[in-house]
N, C-alpha and C. Protein backbone atom coordinates (compact mmCIF):
# COMPACT_ATOMS: atom_id res chain seq x y z
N UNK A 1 -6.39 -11.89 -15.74
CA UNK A 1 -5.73 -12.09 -17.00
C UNK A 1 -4.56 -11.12 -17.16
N UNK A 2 -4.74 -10.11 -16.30
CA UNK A 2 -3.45 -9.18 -16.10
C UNK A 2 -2.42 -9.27 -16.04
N UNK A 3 -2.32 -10.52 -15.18
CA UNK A 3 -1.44 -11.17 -14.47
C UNK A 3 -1.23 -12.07 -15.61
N UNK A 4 -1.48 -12.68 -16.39
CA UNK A 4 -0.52 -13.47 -17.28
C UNK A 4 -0.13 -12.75 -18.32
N UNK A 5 -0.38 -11.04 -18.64
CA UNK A 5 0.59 -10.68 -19.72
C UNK A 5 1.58 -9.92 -18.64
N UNK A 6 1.45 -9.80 -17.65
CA UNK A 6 2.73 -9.36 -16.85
C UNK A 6 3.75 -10.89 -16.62
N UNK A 7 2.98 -11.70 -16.64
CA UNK A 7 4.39 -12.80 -16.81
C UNK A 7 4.66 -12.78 -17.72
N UNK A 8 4.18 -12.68 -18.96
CA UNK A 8 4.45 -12.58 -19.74
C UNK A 8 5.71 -11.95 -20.32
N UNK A 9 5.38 -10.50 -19.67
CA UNK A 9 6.98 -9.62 -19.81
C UNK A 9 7.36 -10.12 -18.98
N UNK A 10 7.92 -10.62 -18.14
CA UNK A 10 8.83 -11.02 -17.38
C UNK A 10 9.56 -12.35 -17.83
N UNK A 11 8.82 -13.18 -18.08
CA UNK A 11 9.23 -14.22 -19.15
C UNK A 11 10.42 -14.30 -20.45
N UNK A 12 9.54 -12.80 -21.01
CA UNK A 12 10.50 -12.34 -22.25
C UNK A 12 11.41 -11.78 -21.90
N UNK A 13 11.72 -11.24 -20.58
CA UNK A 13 12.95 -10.65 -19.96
C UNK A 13 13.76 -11.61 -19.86
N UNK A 14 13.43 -13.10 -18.60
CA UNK A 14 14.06 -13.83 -18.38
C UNK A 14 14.61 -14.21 -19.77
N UNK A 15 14.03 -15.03 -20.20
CA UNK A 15 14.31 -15.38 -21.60
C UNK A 15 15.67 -14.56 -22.50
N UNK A 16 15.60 -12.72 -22.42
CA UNK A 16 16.71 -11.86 -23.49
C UNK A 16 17.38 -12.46 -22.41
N UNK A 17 17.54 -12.50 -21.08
CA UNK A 17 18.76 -12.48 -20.44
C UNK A 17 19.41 -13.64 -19.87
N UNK A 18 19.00 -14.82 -20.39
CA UNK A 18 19.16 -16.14 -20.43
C UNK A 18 19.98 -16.30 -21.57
N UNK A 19 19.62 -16.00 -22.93
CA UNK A 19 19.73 -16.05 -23.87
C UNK A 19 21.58 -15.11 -24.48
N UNK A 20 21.36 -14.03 -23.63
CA UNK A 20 21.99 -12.77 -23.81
C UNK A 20 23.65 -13.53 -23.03
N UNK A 21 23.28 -14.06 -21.92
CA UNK A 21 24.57 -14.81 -20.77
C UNK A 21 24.68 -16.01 -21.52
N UNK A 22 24.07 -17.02 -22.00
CA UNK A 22 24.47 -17.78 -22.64
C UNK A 22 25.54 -17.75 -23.48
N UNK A 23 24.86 -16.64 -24.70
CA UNK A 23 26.07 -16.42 -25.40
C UNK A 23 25.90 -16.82 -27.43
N UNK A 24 25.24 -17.97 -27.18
CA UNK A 24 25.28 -18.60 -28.24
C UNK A 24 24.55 -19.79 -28.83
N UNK A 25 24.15 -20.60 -30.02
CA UNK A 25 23.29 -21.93 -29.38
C UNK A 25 24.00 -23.16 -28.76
N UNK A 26 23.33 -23.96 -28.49
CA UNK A 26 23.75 -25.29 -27.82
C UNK A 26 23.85 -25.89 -29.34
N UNK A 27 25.21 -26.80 -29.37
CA UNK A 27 24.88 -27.65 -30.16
C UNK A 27 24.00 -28.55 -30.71
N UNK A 28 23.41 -29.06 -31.14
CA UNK A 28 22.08 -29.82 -31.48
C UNK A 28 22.49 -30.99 -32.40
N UNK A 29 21.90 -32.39 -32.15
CA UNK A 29 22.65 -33.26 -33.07
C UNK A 29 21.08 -33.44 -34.00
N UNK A 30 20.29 -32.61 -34.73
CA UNK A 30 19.39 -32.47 -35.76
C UNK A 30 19.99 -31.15 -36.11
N UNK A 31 19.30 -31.77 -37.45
CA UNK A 31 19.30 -30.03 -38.62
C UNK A 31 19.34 -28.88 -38.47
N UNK A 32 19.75 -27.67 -38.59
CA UNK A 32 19.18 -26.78 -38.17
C UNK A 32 17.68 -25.96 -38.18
N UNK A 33 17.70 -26.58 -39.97
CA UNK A 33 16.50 -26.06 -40.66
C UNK A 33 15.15 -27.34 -39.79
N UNK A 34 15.63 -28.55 -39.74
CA UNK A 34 14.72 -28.91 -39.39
C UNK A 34 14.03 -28.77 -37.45
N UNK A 35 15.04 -28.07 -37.19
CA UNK A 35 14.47 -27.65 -35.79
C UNK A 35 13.82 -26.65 -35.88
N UNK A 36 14.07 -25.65 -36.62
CA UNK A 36 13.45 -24.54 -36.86
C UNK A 36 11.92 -24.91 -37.43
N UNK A 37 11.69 -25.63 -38.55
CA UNK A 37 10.54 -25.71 -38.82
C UNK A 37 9.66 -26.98 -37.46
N UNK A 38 10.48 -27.40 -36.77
CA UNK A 38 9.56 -28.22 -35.44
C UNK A 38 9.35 -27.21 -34.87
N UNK A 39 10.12 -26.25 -34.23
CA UNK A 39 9.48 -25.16 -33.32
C UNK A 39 8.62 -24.35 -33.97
N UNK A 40 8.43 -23.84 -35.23
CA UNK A 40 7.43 -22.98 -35.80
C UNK A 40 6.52 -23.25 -35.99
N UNK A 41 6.52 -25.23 -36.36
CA UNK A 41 4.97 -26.18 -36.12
C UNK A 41 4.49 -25.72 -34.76
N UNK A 42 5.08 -26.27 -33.57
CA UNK A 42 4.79 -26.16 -32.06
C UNK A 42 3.99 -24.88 -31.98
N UNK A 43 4.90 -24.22 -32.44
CA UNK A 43 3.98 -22.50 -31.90
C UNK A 43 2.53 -22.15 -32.69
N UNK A 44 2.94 -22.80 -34.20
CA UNK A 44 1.53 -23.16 -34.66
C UNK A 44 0.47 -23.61 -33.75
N UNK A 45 0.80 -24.87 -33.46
CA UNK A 45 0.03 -25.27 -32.96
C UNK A 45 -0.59 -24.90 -31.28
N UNK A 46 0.09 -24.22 -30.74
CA UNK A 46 -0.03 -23.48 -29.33
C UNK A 46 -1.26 -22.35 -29.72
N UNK A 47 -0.84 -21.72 -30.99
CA UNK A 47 -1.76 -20.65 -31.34
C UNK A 47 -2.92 -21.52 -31.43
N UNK A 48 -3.42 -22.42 -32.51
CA UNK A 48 -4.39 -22.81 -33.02
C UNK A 48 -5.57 -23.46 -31.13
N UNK A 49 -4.66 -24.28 -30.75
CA UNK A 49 -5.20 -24.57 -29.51
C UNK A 49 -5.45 -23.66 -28.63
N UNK A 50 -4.75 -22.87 -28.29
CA UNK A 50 -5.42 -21.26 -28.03
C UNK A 50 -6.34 -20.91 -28.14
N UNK A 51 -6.69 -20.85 -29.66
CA UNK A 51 -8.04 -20.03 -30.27
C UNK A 51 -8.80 -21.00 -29.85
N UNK A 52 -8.89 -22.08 -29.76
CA UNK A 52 -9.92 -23.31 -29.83
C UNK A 52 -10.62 -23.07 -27.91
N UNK A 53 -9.54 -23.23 -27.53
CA UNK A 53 -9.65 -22.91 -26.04
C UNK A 53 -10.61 -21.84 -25.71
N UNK A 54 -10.58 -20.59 -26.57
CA UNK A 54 -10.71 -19.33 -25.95
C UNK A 54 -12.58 -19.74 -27.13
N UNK A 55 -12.51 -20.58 -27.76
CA UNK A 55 -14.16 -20.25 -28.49
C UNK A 55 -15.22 -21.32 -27.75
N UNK A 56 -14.37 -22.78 -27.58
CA UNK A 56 -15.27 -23.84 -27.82
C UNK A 56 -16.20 -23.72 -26.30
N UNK A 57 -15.95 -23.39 -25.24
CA UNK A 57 -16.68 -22.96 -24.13
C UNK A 57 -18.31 -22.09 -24.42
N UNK A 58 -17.46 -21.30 -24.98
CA UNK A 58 -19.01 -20.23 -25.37
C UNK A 58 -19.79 -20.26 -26.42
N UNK A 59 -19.74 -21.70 -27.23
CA UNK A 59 -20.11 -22.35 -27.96
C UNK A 59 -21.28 -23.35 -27.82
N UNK A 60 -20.28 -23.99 -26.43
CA UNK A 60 -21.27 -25.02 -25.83
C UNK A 60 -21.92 -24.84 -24.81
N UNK A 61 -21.85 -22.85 -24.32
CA UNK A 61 -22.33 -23.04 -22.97
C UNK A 61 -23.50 -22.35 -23.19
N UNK A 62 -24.50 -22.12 -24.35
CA UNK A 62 -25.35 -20.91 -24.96
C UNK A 62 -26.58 -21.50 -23.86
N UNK A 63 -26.82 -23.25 -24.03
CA UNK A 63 -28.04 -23.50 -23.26
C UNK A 63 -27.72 -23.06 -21.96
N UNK A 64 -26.71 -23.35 -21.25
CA UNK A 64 -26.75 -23.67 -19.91
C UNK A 64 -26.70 -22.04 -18.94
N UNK A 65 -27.15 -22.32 -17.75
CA UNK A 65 -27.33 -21.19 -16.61
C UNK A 65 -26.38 -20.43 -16.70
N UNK A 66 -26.52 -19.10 -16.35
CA UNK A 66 -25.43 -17.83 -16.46
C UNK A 66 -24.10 -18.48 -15.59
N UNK A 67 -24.59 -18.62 -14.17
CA UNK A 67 -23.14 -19.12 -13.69
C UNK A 67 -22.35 -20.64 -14.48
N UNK A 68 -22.90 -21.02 -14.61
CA UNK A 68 -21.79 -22.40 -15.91
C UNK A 68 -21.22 -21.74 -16.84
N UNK A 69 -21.92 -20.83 -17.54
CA UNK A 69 -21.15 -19.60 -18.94
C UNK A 69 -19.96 -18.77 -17.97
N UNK A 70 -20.52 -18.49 -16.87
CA UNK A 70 -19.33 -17.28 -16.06
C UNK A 70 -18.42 -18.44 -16.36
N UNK A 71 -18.54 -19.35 -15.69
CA UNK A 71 -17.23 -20.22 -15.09
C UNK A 71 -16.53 -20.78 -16.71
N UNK A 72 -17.24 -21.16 -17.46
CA UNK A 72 -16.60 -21.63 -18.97
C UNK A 72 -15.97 -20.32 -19.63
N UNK A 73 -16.53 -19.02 -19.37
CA UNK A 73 -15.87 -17.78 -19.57
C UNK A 73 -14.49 -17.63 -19.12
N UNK A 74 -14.62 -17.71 -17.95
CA UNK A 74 -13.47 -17.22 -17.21
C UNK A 74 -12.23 -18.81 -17.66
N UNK A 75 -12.57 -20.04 -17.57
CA UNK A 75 -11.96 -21.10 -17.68
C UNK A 75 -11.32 -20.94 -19.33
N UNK A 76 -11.97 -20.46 -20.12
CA UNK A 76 -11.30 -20.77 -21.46
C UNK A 76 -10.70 -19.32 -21.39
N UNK A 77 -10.78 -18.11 -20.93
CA UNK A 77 -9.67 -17.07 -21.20
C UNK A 77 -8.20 -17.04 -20.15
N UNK A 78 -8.21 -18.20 -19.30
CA UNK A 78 -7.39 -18.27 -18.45
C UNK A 78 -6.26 -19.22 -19.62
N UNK A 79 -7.15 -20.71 -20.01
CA UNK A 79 -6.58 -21.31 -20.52
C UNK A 79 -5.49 -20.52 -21.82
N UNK A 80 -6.63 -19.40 -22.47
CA UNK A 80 -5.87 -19.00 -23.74
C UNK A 80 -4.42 -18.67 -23.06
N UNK A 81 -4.81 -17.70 -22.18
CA UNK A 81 -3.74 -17.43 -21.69
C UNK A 81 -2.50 -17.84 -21.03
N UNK A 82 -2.76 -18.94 -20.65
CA UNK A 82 -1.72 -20.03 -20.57
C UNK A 82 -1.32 -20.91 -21.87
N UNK A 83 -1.95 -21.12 -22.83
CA UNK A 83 -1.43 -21.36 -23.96
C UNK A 83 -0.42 -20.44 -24.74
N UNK A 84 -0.98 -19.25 -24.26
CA UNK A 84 0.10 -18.51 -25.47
C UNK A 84 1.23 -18.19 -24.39
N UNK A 85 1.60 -18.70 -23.35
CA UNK A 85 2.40 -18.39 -22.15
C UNK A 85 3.23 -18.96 -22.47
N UNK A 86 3.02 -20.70 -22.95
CA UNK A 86 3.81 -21.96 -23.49
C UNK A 86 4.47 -21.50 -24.60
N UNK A 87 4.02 -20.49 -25.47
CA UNK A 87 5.05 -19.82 -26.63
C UNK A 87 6.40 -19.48 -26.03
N UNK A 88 6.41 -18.86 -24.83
CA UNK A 88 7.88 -18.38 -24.28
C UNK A 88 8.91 -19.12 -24.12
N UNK A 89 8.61 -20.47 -23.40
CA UNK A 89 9.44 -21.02 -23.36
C UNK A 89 9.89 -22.38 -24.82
N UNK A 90 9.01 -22.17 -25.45
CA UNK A 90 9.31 -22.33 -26.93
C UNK A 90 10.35 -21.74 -27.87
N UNK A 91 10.07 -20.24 -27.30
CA UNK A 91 11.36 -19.44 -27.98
C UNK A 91 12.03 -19.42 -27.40
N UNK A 92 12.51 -20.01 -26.03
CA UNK A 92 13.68 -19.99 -25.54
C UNK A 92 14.45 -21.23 -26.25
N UNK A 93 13.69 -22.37 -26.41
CA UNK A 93 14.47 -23.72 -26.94
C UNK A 93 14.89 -23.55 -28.41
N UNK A 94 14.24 -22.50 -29.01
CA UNK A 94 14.20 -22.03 -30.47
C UNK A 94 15.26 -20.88 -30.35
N UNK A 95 15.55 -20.47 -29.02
CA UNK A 95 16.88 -19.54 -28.97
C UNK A 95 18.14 -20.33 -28.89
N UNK A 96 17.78 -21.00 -27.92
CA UNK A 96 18.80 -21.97 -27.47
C UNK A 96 19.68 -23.25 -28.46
N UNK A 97 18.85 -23.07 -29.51
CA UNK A 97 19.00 -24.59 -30.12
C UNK A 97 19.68 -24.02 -32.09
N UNK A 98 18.63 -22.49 -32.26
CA UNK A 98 18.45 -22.22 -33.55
C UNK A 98 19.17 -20.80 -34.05
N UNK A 99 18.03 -20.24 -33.14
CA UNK A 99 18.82 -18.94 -33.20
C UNK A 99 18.48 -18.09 -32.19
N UNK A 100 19.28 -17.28 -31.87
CA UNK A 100 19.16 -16.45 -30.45
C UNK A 100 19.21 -15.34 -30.99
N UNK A 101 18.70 -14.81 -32.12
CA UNK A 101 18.69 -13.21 -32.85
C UNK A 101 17.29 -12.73 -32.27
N UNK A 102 16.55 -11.83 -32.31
CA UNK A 102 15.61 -10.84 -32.30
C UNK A 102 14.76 -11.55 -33.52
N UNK A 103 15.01 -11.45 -34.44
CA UNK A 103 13.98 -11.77 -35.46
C UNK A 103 13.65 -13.36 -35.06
N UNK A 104 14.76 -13.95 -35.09
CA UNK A 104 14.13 -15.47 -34.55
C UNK A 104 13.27 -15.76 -33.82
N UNK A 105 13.77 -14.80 -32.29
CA UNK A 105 12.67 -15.05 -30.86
C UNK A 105 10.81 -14.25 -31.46
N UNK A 106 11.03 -13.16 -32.34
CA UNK A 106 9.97 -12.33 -32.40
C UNK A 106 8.75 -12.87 -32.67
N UNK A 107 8.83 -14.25 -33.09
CA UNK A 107 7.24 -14.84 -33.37
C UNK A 107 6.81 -15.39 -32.21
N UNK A 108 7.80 -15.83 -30.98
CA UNK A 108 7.22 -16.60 -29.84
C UNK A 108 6.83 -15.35 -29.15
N UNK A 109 7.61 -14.46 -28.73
CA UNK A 109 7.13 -13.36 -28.13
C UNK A 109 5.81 -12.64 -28.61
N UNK A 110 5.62 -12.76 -29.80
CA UNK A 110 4.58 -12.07 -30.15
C UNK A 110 3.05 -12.79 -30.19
N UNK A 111 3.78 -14.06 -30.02
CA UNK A 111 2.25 -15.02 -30.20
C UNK A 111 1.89 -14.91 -28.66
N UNK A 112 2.68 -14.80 -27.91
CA UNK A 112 2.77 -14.86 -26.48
C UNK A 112 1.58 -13.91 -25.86
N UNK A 113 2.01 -12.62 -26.44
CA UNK A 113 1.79 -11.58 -26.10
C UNK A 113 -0.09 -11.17 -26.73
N UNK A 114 0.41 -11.36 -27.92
CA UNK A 114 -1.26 -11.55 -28.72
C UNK A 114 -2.21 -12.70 -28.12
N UNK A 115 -1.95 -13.53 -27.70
CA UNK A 115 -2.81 -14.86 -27.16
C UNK A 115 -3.15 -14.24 -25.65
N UNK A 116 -2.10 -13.20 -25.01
CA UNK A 116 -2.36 -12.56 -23.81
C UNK A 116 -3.13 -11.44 -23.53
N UNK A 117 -3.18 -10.66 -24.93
CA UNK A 117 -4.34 -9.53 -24.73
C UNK A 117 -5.51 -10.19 -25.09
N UNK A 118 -5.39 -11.39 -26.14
CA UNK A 118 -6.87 -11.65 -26.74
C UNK A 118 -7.55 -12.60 -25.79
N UNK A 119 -6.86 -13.05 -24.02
CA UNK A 119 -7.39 -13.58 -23.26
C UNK A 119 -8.07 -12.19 -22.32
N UNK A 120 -8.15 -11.42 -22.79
CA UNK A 120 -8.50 -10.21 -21.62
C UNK A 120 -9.73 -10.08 -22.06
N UNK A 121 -10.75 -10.04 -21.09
CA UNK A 121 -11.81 -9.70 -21.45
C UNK A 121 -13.03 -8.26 -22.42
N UNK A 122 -13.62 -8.62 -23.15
CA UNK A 122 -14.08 -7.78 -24.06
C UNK A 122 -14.95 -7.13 -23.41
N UNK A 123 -15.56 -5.75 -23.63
CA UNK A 123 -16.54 -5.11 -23.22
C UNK A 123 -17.82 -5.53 -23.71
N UNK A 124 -17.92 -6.14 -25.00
CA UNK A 124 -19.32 -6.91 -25.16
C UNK A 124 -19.67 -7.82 -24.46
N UNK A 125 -18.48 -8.94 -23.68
CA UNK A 125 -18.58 -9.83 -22.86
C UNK A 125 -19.52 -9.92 -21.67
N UNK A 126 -18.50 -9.15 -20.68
CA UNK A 126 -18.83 -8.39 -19.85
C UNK A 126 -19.96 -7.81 -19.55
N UNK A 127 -21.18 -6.53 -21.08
CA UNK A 127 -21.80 -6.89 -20.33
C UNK A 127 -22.83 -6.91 -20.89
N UNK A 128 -22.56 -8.22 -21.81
CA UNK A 128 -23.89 -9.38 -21.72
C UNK A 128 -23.97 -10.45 -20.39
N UNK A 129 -22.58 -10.61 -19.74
CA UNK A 129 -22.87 -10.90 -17.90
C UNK A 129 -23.65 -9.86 -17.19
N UNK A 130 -23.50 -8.70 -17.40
CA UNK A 130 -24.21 -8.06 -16.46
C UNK A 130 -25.57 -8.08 -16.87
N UNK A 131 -26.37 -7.92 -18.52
CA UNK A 131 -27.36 -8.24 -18.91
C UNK A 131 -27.90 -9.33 -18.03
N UNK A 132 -27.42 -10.09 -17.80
CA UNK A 132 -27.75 -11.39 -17.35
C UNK A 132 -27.81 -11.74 -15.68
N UNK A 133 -27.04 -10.93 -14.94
CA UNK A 133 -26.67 -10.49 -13.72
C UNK A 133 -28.11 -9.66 -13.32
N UNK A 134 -28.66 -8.69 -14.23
CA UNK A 134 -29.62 -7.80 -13.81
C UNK A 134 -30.62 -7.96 -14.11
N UNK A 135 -30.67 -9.25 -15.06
CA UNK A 135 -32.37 -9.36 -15.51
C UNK A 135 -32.54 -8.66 -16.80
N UNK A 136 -31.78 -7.81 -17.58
CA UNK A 136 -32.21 -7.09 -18.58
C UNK A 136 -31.15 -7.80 -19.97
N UNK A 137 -32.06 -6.69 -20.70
CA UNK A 137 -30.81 -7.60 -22.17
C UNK A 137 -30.11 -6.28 -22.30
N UNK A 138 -28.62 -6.99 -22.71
CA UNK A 138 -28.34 -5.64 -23.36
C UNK A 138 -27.64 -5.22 -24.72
């Protein structure tokens, strides 16, 4: 999961310096206001599917054998993390199209980034696997 908040920064790099050489937005033949509120839906909705991603696994995996929970574990914090990855290049089209300021980009970057630590694994997680790994509760 390391590895997707390090793309992460790298992403948001590409992105200032895409953004930065560009110069300016692309013309757009819609609204301004109404692009802005489509991309702020989108990222809504990237977040919300996110969270959904990162719960509904360990929800449904309470009956089943430790290794099916490992693998639904590891499968829905990968996913979060590729969901909030899809924020980046969101704020690039939301740079590109709306606005290319700092305050504009700061909600994709940040959802990015928050959806990327909250895919990293927890220490309670962890080790109720090992509870489970060793035979004991913990």
């Amino acid at each position: 999961m390391l590895n997707v908040l390090v793309l992460d920064g790298l992403s948001i790099l590409a992105t200032a310096l895409i953004l930065r050489r560009w110069g300016g937005t692309i013309e757009a033949h819609a609204d301004p206001e109404t692009l802005k509120k489509l991309f702020l839906a989108a990222l809504f909705v990237c977040f919300i599917v996110a969270r959904v991603a990162l719960r509904t696994p360990s929800i449904r995996a309470k009956e089943a054998d430790p290794e099916t929970r490992g693998r639904a574990y590891v499968r829905s914090r990968v996913a979060t993390a590729a969901f909030g990855w899809l924020a980046l290049p969101l704020g690039l089209g939301y740079g590109l199209t709306v606005d290319p300021s700092l305050t504009g980009l700061a909600p994709f970057w940040v959802a990015a980034l928050l959806l990327g630590v909250t895919a990293l694994p927890r220490e309670s997680d962890v080790a109720e696997f090992d509870g489970i790994a060793t035979g004991t509760d913990a």
